[in-house]
Protein backbone atom coordinates (compact mmCIF):
# COMPACT_ATOMS: atom_id res chain seq x y z
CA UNK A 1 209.87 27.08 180.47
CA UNK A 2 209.20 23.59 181.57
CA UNK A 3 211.70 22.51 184.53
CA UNK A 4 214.56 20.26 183.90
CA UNK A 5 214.18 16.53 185.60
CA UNK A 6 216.66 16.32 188.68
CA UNK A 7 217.45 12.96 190.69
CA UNK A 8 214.31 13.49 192.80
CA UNK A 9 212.32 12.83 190.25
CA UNK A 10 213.39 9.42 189.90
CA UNK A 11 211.22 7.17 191.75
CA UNK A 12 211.82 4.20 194.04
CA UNK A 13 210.13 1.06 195.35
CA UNK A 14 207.99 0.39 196.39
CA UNK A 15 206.18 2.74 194.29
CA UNK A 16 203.85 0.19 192.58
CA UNK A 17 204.41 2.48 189.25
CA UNK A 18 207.87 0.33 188.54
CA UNK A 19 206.01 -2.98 188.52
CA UNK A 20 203.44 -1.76 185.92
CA UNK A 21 203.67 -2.30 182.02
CA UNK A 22 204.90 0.90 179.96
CA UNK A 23 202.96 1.67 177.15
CA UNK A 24 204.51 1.23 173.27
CA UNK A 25 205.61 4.53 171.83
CA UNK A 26 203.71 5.22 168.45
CA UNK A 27 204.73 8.80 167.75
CA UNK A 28 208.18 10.55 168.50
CA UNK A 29 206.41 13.71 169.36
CA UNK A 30 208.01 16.53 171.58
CA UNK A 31 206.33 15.36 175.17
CA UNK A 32 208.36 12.08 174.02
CA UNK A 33 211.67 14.21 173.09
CA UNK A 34 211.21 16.08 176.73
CA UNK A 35 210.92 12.85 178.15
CA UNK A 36 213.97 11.66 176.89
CA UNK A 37 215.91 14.80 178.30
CA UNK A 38 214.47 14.53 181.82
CA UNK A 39 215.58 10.96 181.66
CA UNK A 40 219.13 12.11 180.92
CA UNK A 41 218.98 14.49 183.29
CA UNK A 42 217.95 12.96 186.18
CA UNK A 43 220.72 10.32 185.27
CA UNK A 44 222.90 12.77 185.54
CA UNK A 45 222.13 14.59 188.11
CA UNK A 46 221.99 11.39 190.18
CA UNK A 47 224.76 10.45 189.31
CA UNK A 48 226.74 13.34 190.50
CA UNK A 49 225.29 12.44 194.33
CA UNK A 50 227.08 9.37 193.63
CA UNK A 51 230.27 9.10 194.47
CA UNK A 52 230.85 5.29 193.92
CA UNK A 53 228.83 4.56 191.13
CA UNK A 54 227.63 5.38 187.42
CA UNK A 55 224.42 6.21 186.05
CA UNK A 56 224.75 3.39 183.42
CA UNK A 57 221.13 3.37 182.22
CA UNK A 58 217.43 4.21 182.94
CA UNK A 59 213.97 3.27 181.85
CA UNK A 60 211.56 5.93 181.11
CA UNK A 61 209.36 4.45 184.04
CA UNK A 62 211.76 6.08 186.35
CA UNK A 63 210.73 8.69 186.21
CA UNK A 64 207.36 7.71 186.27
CA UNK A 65 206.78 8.41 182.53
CA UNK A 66 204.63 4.64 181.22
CA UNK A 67 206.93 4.96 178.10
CA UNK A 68 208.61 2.04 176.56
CA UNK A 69 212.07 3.77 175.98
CA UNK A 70 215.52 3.35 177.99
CA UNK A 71 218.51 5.58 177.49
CA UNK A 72 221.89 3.84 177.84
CA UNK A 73 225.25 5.53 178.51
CA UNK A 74 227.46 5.13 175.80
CA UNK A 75 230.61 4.89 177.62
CA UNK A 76 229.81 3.14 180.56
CA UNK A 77 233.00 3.41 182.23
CA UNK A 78 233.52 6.75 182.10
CA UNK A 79 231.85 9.52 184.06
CA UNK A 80 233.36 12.49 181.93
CA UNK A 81 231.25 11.22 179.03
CA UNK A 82 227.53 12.17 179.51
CA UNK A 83 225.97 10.99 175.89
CA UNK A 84 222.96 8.54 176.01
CA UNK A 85 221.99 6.01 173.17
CA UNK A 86 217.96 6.07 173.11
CA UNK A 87 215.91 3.03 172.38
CA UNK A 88 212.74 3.07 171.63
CA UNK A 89 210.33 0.17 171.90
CA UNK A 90 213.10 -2.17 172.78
CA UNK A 91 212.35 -5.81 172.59
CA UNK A 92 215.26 -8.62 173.09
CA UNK A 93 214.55 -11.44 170.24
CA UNK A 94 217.33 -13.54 171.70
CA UNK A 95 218.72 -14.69 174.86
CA UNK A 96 222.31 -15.99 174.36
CA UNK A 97 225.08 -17.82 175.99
CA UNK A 98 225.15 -19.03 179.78
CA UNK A 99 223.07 -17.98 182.84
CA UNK A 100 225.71 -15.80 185.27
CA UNK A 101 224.60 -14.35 188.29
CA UNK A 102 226.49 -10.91 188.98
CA UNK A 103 225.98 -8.03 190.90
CA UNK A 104 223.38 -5.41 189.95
CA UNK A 105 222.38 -2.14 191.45
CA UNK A 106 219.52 0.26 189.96
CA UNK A 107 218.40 3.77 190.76
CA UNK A 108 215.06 2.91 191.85
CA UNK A 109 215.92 0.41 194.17
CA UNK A 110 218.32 2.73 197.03
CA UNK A 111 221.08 1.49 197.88
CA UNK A 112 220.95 -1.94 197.55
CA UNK A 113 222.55 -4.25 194.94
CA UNK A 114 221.17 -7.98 194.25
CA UNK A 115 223.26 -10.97 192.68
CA UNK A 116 220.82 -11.53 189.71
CA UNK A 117 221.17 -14.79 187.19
CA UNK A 118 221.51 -13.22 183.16
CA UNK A 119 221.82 -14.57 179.64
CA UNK A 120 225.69 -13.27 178.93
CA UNK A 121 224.43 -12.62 175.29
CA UNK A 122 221.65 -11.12 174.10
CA UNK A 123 220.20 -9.74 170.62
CA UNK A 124 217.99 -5.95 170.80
CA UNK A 125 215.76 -4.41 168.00
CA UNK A 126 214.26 -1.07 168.65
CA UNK A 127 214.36 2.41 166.92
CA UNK A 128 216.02 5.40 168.30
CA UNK A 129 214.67 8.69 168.26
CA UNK A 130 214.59 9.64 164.73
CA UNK A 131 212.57 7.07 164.56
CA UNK A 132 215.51 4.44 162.58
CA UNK A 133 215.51 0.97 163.26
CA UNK A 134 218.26 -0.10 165.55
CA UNK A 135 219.60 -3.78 166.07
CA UNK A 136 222.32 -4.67 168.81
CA UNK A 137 223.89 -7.80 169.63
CA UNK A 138 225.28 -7.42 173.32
CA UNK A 139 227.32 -9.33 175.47
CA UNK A 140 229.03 -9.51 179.13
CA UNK A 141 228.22 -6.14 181.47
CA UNK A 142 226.03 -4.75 177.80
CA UNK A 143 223.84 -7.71 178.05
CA UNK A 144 223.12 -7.28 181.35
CA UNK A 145 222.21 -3.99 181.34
CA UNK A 146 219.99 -4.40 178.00
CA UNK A 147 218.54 -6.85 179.69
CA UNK A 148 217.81 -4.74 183.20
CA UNK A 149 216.65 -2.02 181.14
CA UNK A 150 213.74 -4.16 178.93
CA UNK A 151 212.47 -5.55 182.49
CA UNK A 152 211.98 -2.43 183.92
CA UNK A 153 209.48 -1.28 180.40
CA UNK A 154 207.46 -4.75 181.56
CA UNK A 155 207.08 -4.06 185.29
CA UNK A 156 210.11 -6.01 186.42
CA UNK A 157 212.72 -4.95 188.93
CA UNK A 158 215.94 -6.72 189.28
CA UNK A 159 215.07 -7.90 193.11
CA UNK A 160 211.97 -10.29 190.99
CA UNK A 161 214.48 -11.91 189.23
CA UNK A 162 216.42 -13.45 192.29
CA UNK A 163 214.75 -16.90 193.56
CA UNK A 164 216.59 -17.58 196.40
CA UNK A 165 217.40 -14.81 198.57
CA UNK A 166 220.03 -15.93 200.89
CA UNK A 167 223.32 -14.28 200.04
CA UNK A 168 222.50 -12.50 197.09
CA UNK A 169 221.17 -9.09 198.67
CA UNK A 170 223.72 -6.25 199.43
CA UNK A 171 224.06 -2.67 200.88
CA UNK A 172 226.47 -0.37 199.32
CA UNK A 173 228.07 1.37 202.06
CA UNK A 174 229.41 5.02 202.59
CA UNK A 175 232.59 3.63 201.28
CA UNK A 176 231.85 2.09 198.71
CA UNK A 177 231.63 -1.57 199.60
CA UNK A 178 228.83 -3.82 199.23
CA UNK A 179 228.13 -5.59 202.13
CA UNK A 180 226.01 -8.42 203.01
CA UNK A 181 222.09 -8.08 204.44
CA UNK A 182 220.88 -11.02 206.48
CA UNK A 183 217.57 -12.67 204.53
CA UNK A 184 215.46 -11.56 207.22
CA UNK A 185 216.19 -8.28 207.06
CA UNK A 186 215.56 -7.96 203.14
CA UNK A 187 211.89 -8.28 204.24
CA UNK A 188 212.02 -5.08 205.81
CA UNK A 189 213.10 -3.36 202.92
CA UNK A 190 209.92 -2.90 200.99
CA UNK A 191 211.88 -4.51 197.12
CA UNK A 192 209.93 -7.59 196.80
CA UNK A 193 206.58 -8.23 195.29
């Protein structure tokens, strides 16, 4: 019996793996199903390490699998509810609405939490894991995350997406709290490209 995927198996930068293309998905075979699972799971199990935060989403790259597909949880806000909505493939055909910067945070990037500029509205096609076309039109904290989620399957991670560093990099503290990191000490932190 194969072994379940746990948080460790989540990878972080700079592992140059998270800034490399995934591959398009062609056949919704088992290895693909498993894949799916271990990328629940290692939500999951994350999560529970977690006191102050959610495991909203992942990219199958995360795990170090080169797989175009992203889970997302489909109630966000609430911890008690583990179910995942798959996409496969995704692709956003349209960026909508203003550029917002907000706060962002991802598993493979410890710790740290970036103020990253967004469309607030965005459109999705992709197929889920029947293989049935899915379309979603997405907007405020959705949008974002859609948006996270398709830049990690092209080699992106949300610290390339923030020109100007200076006051838009912050630690999450035992507490909870994000707090501030002085520009020169981002350097030190191994995120950027």
């Amino acid at each position: 019996m194969a072994k379940t995927a746990t948080k460790n198996d989540i990878i972080t930068l700079p592992n140059p793996n998270l800034r490399a293309k995934s591959k398009r998905v062609s056949v919704i075979n088992k290895e693909l199903k498993k894949v799916i699972r271990d990328m629940k799971a290692a939500t999951l199990d994350w999560e529970k390490s977690r006191p102050h935060e959610v495991g909203v989403a992942l990219a199958a790259i995360q795990i170090d699998k080169p797989y175009r597909i992203i889970i997302l949880r489909s109630s966000p806000d609430d911890k008690a509810d583990s179910k995942f909505n798959v996409f496969i493939n995704p692709k956003i055909t349209k960026l909508e609405g203003e550029i917002e910067e907000d706060y962002e945070g991802c598993l493979s990037v410890k710790d740290i939490y970036g103020k990253v500029p967004r469309h607030t509205k965005v459109r999705l096609s992709a197929i889920d894991e029947n293989g049935q076309p899915v379309r979603i039109k997405a907007e405020g904290f959705l949008a974002r995350v859609l948006q996270h989620e398709v830049d990690h399957t092209n080699g992106l991670v949300f610290p390339d997406r923030i020109k100007n560093l200076r006051n838009k990099i912050f630690s999450l503290t035992p507490e909870g709290k994000l707090e501030k990191i002085d520009e020169r000490a981002v350097a030190s932190l191994d995120i950027l490209r």
